[in-house]
N, C-alpha and C. Protein backbone atom coordinates (compact mmCIF):
# COMPACT_ATOMS: atom_id res chain seq x y z
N UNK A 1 171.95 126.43 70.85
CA UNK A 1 170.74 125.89 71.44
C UNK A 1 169.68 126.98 71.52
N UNK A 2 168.50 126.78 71.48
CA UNK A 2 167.42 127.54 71.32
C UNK A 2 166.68 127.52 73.06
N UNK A 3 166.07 128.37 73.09
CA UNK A 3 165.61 127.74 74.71
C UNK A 3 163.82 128.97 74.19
N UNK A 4 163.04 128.26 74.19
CA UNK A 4 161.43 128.31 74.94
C UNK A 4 161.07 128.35 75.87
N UNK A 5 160.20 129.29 76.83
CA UNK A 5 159.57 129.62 77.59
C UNK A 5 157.88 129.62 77.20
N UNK A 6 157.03 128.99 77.88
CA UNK A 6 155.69 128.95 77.36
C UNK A 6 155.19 129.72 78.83
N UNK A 7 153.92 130.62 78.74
CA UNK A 7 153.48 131.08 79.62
C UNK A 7 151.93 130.99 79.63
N UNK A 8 151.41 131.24 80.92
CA UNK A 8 150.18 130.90 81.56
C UNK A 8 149.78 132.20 82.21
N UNK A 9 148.70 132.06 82.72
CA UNK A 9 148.60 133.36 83.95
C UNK A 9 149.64 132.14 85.56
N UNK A 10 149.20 130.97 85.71
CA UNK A 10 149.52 130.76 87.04
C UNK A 10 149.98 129.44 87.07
N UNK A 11 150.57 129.07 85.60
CA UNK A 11 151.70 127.83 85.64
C UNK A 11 151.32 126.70 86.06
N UNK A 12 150.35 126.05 86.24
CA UNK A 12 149.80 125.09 86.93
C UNK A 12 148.73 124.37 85.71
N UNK A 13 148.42 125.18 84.61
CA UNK A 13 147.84 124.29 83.35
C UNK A 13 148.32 124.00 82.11
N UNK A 14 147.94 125.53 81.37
CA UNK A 14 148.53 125.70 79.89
C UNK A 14 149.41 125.47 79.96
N UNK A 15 150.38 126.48 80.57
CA UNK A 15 152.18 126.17 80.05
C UNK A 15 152.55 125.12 80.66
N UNK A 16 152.21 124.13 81.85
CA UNK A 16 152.94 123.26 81.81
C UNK A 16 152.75 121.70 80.74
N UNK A 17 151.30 121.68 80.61
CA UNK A 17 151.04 120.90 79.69
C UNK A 17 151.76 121.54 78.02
N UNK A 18 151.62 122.69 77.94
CA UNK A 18 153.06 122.93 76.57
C UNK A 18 153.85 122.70 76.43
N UNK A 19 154.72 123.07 77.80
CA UNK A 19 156.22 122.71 77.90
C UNK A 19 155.85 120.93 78.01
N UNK A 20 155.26 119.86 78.59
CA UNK A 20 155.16 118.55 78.15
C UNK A 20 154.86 118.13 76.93
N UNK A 21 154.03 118.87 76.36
CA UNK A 21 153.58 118.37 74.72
C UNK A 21 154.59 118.59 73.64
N UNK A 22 155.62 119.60 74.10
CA UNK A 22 156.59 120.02 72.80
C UNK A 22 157.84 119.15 73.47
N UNK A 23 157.94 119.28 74.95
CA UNK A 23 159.10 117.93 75.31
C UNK A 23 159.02 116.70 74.67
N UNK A 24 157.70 116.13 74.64
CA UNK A 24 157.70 115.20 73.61
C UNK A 24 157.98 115.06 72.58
N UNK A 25 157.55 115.95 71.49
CA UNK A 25 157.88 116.48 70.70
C UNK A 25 158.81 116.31 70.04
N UNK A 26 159.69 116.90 70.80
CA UNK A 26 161.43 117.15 70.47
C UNK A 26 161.95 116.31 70.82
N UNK A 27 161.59 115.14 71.56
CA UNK A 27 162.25 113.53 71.95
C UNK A 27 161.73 113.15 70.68
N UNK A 28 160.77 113.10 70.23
CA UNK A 28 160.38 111.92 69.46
C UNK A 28 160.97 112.13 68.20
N UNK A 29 161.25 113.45 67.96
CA UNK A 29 161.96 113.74 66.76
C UNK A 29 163.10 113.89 66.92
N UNK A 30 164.37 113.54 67.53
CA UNK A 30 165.65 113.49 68.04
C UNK A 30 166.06 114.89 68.39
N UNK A 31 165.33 116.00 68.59
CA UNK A 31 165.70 117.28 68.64
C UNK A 31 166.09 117.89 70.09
N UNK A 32 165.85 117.11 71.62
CA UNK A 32 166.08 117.49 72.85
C UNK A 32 166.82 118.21 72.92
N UNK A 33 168.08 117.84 72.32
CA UNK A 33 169.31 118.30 72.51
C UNK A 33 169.26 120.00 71.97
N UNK A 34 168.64 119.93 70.99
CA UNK A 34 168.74 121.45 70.31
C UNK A 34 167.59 122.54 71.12
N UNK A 35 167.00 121.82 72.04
CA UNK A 35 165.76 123.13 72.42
C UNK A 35 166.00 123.30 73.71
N UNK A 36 166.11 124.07 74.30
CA UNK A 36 165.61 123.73 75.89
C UNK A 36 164.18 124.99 76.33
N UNK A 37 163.62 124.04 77.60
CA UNK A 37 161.55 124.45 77.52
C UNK A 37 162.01 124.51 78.49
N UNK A 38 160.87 125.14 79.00
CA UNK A 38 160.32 125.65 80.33
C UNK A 38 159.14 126.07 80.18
N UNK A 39 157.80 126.50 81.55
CA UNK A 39 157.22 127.14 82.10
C UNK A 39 156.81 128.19 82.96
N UNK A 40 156.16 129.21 83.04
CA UNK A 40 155.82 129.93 83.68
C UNK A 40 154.89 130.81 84.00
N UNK A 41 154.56 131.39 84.78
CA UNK A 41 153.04 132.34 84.58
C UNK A 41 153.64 133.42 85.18
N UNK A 42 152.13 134.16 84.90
CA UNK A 42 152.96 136.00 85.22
C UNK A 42 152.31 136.24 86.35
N UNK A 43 151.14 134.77 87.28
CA UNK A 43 151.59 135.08 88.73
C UNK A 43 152.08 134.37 89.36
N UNK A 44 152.14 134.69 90.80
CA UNK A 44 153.19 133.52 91.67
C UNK A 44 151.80 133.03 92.38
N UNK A 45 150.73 132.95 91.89
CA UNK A 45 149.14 132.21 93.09
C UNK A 45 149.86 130.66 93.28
N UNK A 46 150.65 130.04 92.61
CA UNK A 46 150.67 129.17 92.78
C UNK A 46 152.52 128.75 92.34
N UNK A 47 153.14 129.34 93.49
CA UNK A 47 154.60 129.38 92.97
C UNK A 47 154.91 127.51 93.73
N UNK A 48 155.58 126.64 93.12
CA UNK A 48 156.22 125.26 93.69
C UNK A 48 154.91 124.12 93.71
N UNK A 49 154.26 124.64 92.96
CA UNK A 49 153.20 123.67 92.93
C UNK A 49 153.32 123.03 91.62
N UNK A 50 152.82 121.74 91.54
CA UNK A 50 152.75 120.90 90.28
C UNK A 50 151.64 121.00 89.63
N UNK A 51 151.43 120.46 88.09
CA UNK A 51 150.40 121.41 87.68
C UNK A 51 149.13 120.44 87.86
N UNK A 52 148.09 121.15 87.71
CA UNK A 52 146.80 121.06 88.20
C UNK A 52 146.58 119.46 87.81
N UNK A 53 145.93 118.48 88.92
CA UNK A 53 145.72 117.28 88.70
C UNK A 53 144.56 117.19 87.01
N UNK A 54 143.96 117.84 87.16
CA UNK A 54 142.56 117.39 86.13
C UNK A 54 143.73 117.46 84.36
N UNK A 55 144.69 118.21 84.69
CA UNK A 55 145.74 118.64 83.14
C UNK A 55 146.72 117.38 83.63
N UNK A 56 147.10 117.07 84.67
CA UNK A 56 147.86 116.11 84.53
C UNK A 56 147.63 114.50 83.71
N UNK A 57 146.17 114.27 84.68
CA UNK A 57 145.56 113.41 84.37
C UNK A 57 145.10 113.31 82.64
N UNK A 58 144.44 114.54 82.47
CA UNK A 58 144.08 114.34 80.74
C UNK A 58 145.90 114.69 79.63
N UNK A 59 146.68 115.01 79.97
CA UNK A 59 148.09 114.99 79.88
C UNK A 59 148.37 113.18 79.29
N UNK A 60 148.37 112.55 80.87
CA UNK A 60 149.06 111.12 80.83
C UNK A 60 148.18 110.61 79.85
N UNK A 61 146.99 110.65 79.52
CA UNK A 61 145.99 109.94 79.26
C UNK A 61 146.17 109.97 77.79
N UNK A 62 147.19 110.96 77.12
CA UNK A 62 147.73 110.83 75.77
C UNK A 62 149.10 110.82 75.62
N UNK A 63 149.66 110.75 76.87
CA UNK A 63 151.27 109.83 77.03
C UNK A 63 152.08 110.94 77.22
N UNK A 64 151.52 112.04 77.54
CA UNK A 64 152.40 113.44 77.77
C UNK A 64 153.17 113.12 79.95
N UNK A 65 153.79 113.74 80.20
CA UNK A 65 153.97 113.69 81.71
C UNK A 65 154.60 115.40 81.82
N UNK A 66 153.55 115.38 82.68
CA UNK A 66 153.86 117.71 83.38
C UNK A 66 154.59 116.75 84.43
N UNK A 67 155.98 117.24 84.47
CA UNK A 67 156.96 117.08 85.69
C UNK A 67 157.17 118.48 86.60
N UNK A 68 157.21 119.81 85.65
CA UNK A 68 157.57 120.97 86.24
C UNK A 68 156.96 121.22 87.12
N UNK A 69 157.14 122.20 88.32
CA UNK A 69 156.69 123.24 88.83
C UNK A 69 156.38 124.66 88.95
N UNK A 70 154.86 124.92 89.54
CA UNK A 70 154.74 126.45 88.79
C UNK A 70 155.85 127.50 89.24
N UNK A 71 156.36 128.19 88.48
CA UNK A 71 157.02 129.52 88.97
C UNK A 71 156.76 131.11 88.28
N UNK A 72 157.42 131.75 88.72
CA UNK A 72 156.73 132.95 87.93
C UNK A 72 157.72 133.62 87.21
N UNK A 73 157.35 133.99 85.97
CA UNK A 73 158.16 135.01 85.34
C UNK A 73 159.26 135.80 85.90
N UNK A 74 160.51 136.28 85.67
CA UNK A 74 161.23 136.38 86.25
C UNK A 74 161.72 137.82 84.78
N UNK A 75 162.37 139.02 85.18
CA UNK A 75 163.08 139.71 84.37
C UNK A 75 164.27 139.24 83.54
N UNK A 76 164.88 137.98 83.85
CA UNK A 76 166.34 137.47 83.46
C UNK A 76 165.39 136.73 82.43
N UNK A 77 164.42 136.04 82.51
CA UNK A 77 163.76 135.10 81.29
C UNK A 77 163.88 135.93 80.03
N UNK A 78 163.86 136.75 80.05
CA UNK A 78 163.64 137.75 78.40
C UNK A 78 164.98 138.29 78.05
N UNK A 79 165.90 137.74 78.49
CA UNK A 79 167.32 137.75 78.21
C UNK A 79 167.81 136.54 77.81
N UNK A 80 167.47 135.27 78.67
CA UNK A 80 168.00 134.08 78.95
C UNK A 80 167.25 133.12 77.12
N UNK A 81 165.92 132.98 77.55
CA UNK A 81 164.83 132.84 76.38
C UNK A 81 164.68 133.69 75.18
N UNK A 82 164.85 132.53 74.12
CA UNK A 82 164.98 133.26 72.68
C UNK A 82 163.51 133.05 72.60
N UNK A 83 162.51 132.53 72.66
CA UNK A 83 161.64 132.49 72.48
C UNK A 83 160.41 132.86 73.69
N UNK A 84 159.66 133.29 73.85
CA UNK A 84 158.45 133.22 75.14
C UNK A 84 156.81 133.11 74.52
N UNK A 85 156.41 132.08 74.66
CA UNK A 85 154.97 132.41 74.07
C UNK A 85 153.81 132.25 75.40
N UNK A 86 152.81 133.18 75.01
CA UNK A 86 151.98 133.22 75.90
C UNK A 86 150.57 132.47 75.32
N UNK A 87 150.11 131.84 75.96
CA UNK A 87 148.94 131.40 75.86
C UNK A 87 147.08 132.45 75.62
N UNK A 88 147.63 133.28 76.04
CA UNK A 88 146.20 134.27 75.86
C UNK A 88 147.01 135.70 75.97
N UNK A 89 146.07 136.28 75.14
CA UNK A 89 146.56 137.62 74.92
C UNK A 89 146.72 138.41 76.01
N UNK A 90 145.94 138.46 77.49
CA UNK A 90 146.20 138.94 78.50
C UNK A 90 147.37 139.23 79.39
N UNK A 91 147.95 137.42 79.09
CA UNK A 91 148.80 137.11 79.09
C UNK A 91 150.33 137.80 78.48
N UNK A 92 150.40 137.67 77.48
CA UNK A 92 150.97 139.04 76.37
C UNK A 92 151.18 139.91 76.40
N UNK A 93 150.29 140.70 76.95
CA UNK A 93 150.05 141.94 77.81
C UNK A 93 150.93 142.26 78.28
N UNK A 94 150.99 141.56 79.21
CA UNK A 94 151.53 141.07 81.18
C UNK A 94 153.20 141.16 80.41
N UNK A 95 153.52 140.43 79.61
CA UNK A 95 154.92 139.82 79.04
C UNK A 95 155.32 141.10 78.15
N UNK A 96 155.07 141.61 77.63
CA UNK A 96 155.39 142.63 77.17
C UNK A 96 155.65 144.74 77.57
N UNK A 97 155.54 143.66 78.78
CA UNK A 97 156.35 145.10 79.47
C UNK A 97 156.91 145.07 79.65
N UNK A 98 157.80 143.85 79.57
CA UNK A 98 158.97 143.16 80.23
C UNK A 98 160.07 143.91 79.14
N UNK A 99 161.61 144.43 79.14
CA UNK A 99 163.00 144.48 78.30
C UNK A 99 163.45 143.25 78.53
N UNK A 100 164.06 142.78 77.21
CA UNK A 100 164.85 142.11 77.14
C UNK A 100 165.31 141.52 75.61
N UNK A 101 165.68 140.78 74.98
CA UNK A 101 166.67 139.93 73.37
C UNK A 101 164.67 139.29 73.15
N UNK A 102 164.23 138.38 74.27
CA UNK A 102 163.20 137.87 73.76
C UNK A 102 162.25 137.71 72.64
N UNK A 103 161.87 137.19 72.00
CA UNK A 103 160.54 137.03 70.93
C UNK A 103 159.30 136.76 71.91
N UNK A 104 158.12 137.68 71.96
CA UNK A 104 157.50 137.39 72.96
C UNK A 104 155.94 137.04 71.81
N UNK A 105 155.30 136.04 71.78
CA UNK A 105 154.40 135.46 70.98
C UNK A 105 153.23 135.18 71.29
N UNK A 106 152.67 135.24 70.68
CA UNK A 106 151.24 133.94 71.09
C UNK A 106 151.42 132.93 70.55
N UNK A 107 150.61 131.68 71.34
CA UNK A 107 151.00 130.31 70.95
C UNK A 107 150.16 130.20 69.60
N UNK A 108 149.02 131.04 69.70
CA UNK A 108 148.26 131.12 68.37
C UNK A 108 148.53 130.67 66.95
N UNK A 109 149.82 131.58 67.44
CA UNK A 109 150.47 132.13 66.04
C UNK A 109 150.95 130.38 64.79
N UNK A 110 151.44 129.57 65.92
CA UNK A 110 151.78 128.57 65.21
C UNK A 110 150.04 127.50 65.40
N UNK A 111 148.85 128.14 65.17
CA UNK A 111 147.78 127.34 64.71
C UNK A 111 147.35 127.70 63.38
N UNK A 112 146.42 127.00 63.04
CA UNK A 112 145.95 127.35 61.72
C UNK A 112 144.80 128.39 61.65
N UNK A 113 144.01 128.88 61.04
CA UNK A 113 142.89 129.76 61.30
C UNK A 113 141.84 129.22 62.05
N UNK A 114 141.68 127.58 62.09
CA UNK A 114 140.63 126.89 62.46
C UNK A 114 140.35 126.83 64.05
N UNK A 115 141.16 127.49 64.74
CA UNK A 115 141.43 127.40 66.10
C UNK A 115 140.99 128.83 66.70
N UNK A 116 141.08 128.94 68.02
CA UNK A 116 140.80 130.32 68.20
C UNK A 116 142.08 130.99 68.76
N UNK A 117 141.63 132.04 68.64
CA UNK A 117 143.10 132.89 69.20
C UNK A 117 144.21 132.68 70.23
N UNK A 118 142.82 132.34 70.95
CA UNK A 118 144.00 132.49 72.81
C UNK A 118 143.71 130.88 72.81
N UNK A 119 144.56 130.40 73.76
CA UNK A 119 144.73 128.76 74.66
C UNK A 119 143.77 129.31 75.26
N UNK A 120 142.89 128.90 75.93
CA UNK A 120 141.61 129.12 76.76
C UNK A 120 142.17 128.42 78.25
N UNK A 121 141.90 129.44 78.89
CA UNK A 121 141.74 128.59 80.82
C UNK A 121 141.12 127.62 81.09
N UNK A 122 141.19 126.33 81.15
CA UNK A 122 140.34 125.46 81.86
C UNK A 122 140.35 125.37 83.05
N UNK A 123 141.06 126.18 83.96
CA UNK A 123 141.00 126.12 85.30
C UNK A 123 139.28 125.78 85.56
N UNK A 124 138.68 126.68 85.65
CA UNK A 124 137.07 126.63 85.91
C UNK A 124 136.24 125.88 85.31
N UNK A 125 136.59 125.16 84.28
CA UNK A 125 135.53 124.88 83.82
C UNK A 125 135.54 123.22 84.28
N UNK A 126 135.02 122.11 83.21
CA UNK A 126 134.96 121.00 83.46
C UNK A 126 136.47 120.24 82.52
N UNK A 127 136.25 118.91 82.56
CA UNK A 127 136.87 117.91 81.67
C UNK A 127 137.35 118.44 80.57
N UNK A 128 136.55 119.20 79.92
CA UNK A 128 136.57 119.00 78.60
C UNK A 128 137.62 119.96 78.19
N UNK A 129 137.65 120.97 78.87
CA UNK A 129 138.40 122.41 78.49
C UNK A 129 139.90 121.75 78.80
N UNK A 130 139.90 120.95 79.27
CA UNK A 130 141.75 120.56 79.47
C UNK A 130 141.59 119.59 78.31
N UNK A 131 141.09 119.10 77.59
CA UNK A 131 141.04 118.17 76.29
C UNK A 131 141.48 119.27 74.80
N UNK A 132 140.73 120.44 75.18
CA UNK A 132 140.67 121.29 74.29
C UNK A 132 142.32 121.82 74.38
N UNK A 133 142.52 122.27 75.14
CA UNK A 133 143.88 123.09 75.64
C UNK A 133 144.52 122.23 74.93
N UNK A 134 144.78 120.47 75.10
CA UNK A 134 146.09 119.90 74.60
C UNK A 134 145.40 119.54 73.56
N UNK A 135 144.44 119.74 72.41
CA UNK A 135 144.40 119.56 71.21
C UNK A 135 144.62 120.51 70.53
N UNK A 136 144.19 121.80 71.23
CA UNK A 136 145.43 123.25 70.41
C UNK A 136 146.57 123.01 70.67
N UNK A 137 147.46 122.27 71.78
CA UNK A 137 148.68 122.33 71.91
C UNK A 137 149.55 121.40 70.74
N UNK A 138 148.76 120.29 70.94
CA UNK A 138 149.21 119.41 70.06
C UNK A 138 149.19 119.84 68.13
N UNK A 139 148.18 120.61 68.10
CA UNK A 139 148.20 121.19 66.99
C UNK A 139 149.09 121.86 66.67
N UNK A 140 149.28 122.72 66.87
CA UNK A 140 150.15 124.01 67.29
C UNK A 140 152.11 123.18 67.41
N UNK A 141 152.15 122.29 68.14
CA UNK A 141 153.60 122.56 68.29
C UNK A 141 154.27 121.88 66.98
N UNK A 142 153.97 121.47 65.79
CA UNK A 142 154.55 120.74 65.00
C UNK A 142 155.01 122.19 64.29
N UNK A 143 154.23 123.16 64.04
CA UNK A 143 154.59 124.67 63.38
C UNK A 143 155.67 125.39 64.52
N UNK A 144 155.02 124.92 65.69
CA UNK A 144 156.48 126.22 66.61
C UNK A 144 158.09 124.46 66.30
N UNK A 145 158.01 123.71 66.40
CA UNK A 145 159.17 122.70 65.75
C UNK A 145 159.79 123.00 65.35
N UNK A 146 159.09 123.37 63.84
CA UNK A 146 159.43 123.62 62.45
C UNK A 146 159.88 125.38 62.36
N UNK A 147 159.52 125.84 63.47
CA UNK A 147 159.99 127.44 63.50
C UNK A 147 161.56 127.49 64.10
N UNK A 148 161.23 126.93 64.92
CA UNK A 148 162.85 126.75 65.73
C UNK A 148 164.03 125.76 65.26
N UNK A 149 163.87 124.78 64.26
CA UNK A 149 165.08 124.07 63.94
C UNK A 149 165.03 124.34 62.44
């Protein structure tokens, strides 16, 4: 079994809407069984919280469901997780000080050139930036799929 970790700064947007978009994912293509996901950020601002209503809402609204709760990075994840991708390079940063077996990534990596580098924060902004987030996500996870099985 393969196990993914997607990361955020504070678990409550990006990564949990990732870890929902590739759960789907891997249901719809009979693959559950072979992956196991998760979330996390590299802070605890928001440790046991569910993720941010405005990502939930634009989430359901294309049939995704964020069930998780935020938690934070942990030293055993980069042992436990064959995979960890971070959403923004800052992010990356943060994850790569970490020891451990891990592959530590950007989610980037599985977009095409047409996209931009980092998952962008929509915390601050309006509507739209959580539309954007799960149309890189959705982009993006058919290449991280196809990386892992």
């Amino acid at each position: 079994m393969k196990r993914v970790l997607f990361v955020c700064m504070g678990n409550i947007c990006r990564s949990p809407a990732a870890e929902g978009v590739f759960l789907q994912h891997l249901k719809a293509a009979k693959l559950s069984h072979l992956v196991e996901v998760d979330s996390a950020g590299t802070t605890a601002y928001h440790q046991g919280e569910a993720a941010d209503q405005r990502m939930r809402a634009a989430a359901a609204a294309r049939g995704y469901l964020l069930n998780s709760r935020s938690r934070g990075v942990v030293a055993a994840d980069f042992n436990h997780f064959d995979l960890i991708v971070a959403m923004d390079k800052a992010n990356l940063a943060e994850l790569q000080q970490f020891a451990g077996s891990a592959e530590v990534v950007l989610f980037s990596q599985y977009l095409t050139d047409d996209w931009a580098e980092e998952v962008p924060d929509p915390y601050y902004g309006g509507e739209d930036g959580f539309e954007t987030v799960l149309d890189m996500l959705e982009a993006g996870t058919g290449s991280l799929l196809k990386a892992l099985t």
